[in-house]
PDB file of N, CA and C in Angstrom:
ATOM      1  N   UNK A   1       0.848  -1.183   0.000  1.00  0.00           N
ATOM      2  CA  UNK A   1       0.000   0.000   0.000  1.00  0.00           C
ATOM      3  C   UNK A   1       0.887   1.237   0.000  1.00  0.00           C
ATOM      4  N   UNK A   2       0.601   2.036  -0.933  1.00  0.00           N
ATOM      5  CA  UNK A   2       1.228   3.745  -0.754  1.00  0.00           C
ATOM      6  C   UNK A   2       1.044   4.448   0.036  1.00  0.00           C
ATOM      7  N   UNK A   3       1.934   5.467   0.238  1.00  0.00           N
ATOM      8  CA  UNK A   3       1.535   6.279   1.461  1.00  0.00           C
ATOM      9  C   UNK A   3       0.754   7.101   1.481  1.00  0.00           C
ATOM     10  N   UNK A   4      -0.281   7.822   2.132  1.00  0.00           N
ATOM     11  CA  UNK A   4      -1.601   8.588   1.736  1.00  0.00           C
ATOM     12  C   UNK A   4      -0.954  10.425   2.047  1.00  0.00           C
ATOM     13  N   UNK A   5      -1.884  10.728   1.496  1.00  0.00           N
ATOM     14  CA  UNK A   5      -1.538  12.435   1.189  1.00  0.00           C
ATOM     15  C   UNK A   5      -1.878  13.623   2.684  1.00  0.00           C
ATOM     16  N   UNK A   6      -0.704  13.727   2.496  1.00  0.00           N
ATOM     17  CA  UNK A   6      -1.021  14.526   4.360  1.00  0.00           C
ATOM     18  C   UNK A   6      -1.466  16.110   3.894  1.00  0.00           C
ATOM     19  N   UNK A   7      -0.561  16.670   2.492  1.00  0.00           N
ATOM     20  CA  UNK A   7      -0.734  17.932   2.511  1.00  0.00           C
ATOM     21  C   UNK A   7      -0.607  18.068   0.811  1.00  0.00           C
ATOM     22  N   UNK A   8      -1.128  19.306   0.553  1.00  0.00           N
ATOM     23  CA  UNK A   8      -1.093  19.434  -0.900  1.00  0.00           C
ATOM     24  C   UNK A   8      -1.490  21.110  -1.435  1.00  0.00           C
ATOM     25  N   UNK A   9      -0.567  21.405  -1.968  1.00  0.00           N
ATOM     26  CA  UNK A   9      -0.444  22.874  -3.059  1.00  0.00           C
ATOM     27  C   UNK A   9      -0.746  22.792  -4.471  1.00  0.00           C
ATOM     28  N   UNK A  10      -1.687  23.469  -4.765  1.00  0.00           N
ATOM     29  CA  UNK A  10      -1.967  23.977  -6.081  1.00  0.00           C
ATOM     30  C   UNK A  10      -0.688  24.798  -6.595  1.00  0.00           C
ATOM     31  N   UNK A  11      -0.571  24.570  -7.785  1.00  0.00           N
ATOM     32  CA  UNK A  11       0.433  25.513  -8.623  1.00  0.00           C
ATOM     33  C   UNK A  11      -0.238  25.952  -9.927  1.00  0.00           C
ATOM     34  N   UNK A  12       0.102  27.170 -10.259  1.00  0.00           N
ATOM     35  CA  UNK A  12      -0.403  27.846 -11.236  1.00  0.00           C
ATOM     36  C   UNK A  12      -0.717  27.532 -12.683  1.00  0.00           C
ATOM     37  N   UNK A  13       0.532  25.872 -13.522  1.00  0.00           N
ATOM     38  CA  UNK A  13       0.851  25.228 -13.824  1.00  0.00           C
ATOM     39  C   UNK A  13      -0.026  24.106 -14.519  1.00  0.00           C
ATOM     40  N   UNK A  14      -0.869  23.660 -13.077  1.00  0.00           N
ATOM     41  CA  UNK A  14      -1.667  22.497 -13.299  1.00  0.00           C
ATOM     42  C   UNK A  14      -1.121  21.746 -12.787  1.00  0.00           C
ATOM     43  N   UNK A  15      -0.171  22.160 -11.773  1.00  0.00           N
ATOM     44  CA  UNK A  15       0.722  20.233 -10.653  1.00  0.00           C
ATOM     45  C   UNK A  15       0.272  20.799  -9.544  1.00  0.00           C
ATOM     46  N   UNK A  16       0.501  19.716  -8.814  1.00  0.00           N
ATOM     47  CA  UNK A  16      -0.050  19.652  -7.604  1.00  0.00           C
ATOM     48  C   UNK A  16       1.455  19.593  -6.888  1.00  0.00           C
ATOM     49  N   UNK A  17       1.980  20.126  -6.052  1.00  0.00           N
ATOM     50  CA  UNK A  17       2.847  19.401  -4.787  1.00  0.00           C
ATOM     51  C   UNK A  17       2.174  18.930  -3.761  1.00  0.00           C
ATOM     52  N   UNK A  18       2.772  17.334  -3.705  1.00  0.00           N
ATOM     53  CA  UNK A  18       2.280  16.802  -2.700  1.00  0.00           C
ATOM     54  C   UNK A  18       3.035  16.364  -1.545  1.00  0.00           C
ATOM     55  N   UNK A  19       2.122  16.135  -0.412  1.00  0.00           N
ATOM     56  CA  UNK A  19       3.583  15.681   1.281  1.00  0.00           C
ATOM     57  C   UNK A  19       2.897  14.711   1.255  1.00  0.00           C
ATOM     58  N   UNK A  20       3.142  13.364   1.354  1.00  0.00           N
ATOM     59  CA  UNK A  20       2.450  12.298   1.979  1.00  0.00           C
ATOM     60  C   UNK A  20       3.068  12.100   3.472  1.00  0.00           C
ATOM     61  N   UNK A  21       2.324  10.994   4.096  1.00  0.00           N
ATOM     62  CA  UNK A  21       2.607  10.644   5.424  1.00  0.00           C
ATOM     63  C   UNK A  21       3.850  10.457   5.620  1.00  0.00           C
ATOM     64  N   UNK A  22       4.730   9.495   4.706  1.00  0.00           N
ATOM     65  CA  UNK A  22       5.612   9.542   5.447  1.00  0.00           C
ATOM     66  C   UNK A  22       7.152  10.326   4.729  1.00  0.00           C
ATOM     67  N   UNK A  23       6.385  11.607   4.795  1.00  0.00           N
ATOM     68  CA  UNK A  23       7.122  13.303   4.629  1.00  0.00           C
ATOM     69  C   UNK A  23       8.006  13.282   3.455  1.00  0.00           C
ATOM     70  N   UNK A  24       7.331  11.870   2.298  1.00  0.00           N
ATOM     71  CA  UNK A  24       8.091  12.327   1.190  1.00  0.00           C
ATOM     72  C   UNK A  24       7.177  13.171   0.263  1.00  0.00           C
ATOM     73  N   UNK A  25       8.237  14.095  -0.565  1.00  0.00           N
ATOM     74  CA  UNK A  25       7.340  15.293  -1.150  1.00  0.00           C
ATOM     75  C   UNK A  25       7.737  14.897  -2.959  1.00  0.00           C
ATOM     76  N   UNK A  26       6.097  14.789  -3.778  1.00  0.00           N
ATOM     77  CA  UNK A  26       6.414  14.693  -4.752  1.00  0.00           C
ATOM     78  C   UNK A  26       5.473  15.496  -5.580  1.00  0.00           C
ATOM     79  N   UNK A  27       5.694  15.649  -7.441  1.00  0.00           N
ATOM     80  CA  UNK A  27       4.590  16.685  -7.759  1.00  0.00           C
ATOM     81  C   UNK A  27       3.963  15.926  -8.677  1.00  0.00           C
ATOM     82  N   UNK A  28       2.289  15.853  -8.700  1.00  0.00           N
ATOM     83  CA  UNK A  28       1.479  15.298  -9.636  1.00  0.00           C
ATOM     84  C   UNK A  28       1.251  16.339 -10.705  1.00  0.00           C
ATOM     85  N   UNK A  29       0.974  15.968 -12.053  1.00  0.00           N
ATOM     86  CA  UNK A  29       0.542  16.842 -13.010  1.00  0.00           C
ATOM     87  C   UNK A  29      -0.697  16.969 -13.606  1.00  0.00           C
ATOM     88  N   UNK A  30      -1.306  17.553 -13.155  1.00  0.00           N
ATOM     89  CA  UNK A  30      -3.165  17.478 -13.563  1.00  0.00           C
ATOM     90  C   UNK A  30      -3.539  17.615 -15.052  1.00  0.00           C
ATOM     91  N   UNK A  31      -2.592  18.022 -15.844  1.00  0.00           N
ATOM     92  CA  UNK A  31      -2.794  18.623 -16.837  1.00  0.00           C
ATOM     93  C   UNK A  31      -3.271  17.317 -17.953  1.00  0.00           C
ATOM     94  N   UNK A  32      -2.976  16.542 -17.701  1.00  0.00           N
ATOM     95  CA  UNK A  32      -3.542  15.179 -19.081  1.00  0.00           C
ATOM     96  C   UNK A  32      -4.728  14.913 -18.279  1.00  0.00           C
ATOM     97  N   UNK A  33      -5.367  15.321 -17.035  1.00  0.00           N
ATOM     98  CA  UNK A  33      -6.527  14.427 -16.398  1.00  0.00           C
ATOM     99  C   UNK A  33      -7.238  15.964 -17.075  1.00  0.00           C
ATOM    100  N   UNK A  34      -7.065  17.393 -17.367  1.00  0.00           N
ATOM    101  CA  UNK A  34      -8.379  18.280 -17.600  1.00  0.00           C
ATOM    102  C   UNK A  34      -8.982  18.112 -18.908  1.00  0.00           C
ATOM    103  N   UNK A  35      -8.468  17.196 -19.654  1.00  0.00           N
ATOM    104  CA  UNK A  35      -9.700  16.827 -20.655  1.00  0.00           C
ATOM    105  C   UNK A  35     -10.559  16.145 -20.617  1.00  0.00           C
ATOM    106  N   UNK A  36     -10.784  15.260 -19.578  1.00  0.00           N
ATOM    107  CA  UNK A  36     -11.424  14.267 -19.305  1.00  0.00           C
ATOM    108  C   UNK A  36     -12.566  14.511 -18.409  1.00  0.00           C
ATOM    109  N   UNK A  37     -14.028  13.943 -18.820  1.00  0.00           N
ATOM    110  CA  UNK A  37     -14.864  13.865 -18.250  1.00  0.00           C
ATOM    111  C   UNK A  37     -15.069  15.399 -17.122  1.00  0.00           C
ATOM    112  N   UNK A  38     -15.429  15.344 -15.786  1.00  0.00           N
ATOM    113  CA  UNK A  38     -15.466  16.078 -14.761  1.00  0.00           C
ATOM    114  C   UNK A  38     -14.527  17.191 -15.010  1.00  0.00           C
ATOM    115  N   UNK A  39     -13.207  16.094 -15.273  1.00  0.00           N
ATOM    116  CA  UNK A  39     -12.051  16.805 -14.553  1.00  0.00           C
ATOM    117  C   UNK A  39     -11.783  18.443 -15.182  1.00  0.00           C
ATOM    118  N   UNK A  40     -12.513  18.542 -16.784  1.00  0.00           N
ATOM    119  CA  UNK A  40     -12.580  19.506 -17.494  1.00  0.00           C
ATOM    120  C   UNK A  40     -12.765  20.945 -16.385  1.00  0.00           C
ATOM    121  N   UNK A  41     -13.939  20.539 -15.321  1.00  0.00           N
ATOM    122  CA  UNK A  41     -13.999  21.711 -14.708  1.00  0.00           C
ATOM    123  C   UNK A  41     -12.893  22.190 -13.957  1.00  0.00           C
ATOM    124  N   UNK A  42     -12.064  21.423 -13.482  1.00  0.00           N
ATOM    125  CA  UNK A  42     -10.696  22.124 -13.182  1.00  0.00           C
ATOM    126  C   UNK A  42      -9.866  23.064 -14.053  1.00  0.00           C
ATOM    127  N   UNK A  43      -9.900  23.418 -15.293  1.00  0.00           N
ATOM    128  CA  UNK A  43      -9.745  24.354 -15.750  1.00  0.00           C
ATOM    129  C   UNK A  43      -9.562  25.614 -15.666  1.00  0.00           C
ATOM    130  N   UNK A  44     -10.421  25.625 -14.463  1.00  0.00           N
ATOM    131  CA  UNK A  44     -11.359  26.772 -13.675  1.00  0.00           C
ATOM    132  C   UNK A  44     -10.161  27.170 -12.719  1.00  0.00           C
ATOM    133  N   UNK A  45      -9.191  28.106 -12.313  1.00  0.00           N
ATOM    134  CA  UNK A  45      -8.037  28.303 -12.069  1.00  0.00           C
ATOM    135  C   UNK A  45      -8.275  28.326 -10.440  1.00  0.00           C
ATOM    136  N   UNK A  46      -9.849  29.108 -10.123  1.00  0.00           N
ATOM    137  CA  UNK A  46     -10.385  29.059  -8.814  1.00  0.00           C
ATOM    138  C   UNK A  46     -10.412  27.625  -8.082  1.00  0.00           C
ATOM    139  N   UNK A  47     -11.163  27.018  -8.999  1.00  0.00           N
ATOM    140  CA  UNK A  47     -11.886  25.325  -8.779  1.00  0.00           C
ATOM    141  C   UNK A  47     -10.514  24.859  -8.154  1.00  0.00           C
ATOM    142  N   UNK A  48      -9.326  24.957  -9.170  1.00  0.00           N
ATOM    143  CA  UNK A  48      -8.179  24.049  -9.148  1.00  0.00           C
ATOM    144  C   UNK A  48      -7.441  24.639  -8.075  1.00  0.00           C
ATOM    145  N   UNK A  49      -7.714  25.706  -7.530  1.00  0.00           N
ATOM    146  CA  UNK A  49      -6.918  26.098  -6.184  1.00  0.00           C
ATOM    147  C   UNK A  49      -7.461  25.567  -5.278  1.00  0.00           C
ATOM    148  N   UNK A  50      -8.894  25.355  -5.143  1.00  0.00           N
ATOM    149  CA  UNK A  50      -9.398  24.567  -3.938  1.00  0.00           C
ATOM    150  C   UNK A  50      -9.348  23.512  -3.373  1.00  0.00           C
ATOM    151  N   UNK A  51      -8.237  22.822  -3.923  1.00  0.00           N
ATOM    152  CA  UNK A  51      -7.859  21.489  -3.771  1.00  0.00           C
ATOM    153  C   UNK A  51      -7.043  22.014  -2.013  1.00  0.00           C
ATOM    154  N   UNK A  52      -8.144  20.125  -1.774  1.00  0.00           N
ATOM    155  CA  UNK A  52      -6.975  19.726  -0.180  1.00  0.00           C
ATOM    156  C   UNK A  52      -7.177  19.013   0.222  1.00  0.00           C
ATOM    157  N   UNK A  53      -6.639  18.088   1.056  1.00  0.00           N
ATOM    158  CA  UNK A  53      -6.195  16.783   1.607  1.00  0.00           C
ATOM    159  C   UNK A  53      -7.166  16.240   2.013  1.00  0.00           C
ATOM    160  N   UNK A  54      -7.863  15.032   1.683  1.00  0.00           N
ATOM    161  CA  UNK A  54      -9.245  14.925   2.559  1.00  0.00           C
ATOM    162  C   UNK A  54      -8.796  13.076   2.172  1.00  0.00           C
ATOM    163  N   UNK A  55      -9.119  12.730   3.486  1.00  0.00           N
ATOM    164  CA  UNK A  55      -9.175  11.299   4.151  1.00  0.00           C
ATOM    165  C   UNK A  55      -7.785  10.659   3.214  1.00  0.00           C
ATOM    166  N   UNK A  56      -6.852  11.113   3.341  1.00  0.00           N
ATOM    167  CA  UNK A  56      -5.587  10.137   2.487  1.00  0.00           C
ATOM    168  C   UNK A  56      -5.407  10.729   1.094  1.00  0.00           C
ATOM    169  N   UNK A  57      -6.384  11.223   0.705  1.00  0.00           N
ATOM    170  CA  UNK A  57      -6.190  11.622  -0.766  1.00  0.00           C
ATOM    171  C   UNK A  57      -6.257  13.257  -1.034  1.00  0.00           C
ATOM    172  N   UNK A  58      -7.027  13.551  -1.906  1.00  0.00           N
ATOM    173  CA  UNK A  58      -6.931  14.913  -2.272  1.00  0.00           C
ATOM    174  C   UNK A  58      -8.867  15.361  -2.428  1.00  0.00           C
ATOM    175  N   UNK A  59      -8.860  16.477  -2.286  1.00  0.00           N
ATOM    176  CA  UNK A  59     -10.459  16.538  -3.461  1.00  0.00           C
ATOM    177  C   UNK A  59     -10.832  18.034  -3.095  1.00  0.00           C
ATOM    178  N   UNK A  60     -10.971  18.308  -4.459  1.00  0.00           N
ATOM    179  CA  UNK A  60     -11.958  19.896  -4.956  1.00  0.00           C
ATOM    180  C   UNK A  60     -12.829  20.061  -4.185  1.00  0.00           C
ATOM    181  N   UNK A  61     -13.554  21.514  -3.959  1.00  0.00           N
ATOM    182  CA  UNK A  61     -14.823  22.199  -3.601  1.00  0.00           C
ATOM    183  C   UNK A  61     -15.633  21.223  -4.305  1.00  0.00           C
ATOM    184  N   UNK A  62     -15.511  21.134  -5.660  1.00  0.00           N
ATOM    185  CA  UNK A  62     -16.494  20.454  -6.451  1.00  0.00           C
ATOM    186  C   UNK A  62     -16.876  19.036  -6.154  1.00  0.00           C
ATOM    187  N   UNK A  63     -16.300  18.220  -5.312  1.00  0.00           N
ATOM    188  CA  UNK A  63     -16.210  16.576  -4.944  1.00  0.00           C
ATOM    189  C   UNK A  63     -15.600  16.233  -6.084  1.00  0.00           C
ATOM    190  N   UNK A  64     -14.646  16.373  -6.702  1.00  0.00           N
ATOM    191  CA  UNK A  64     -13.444  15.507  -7.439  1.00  0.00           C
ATOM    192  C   UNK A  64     -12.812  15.114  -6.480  1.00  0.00           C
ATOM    193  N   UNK A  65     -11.973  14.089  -6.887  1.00  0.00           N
ATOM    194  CA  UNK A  65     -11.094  13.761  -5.814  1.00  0.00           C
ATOM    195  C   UNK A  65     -10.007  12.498  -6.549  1.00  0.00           C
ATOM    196  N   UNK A  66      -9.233  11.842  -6.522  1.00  0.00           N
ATOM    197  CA  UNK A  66      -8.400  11.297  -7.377  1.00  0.00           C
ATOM    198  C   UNK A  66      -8.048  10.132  -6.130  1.00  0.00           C
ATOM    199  N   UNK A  67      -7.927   8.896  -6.607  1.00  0.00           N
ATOM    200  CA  UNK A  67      -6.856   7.768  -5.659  1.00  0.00           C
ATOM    201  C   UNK A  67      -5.522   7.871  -5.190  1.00  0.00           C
ATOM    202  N   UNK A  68      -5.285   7.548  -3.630  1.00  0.00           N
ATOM    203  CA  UNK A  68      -4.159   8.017  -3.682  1.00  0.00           C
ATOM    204  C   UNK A  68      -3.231   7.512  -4.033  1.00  0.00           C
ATOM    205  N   UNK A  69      -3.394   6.057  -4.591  1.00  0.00           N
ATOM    206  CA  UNK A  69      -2.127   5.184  -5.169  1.00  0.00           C
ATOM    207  C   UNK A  69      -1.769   5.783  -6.627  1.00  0.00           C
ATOM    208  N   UNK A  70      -2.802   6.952  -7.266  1.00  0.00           N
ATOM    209  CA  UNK A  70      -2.668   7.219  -8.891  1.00  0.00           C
ATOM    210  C   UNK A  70      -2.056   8.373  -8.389  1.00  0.00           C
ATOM    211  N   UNK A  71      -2.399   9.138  -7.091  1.00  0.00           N
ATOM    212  CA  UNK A  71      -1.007  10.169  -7.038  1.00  0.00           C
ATOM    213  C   UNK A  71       0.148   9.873  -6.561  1.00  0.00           C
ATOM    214  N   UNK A  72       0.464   8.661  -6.200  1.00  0.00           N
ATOM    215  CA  UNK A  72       1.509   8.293  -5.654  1.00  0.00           C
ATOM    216  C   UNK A  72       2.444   7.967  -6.933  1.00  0.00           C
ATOM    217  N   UNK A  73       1.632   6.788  -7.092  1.00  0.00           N
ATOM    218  CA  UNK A  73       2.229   6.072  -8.076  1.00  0.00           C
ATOM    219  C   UNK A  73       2.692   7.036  -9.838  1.00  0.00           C
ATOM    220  N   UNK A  74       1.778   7.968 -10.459  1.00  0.00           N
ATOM    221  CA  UNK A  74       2.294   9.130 -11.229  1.00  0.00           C
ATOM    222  C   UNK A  74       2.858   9.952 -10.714  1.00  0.00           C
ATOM    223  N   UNK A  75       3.064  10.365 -10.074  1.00  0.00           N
ATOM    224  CA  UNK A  75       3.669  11.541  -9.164  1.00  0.00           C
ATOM    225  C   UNK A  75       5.609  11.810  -9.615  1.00  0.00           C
ATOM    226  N   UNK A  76       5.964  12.775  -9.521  1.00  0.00           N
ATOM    227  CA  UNK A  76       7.358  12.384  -9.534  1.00  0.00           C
ATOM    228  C   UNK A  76       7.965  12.919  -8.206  1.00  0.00           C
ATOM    229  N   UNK A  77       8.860  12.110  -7.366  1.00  0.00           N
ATOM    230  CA  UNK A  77       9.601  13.078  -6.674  1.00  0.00           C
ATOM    231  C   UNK A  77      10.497  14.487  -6.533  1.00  0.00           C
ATOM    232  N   UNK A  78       9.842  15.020  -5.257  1.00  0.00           N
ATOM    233  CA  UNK A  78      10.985  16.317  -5.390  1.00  0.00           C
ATOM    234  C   UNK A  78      12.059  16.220  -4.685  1.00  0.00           C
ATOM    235  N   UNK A  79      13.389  17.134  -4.877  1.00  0.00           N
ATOM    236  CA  UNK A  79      14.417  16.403  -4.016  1.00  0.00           C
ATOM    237  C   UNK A  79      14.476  18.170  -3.172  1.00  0.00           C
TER     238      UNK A  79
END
């Protein structure tokens, strides 16, 4: 099992920086998920700032929310 998402920053970009539990920090890239379905409404520069940590994972004002093994596991580390 991956480690779940303790903390998380919007960037201007379309990545996310993420802290998981156990305080490694890596950055997801939202940008291939805003064509898709829902995720289109992230677009929305507001929407996509409202992102934050909820139960292990992540999720929008809007109830998006993503798995946390698909941010783990895409994610790249930061050093």
């Amino acid at each position: 099992m991956n480690p779940r998402v303790a903390d998380v920053k919007p960037n201007q970009d379309f990545t996310l920086n993420l802290t998981f539990k156990n305080g490694e920090k890596r950055v997801f890239d939202m940008k291939p998920y805003l064509n898709i379905g829902r995720f289109t409404e992230l677009k929305d520069k507001t929407l996509f700032s409202s992102v934050i940590p909820a139960l292990g994972s992540i999720q929008w004002q809007n109830g998006l929310d993503l798995c946390p093994d698909t941010l783990y596991e895409e994610s790249e580390r930061l050093d």
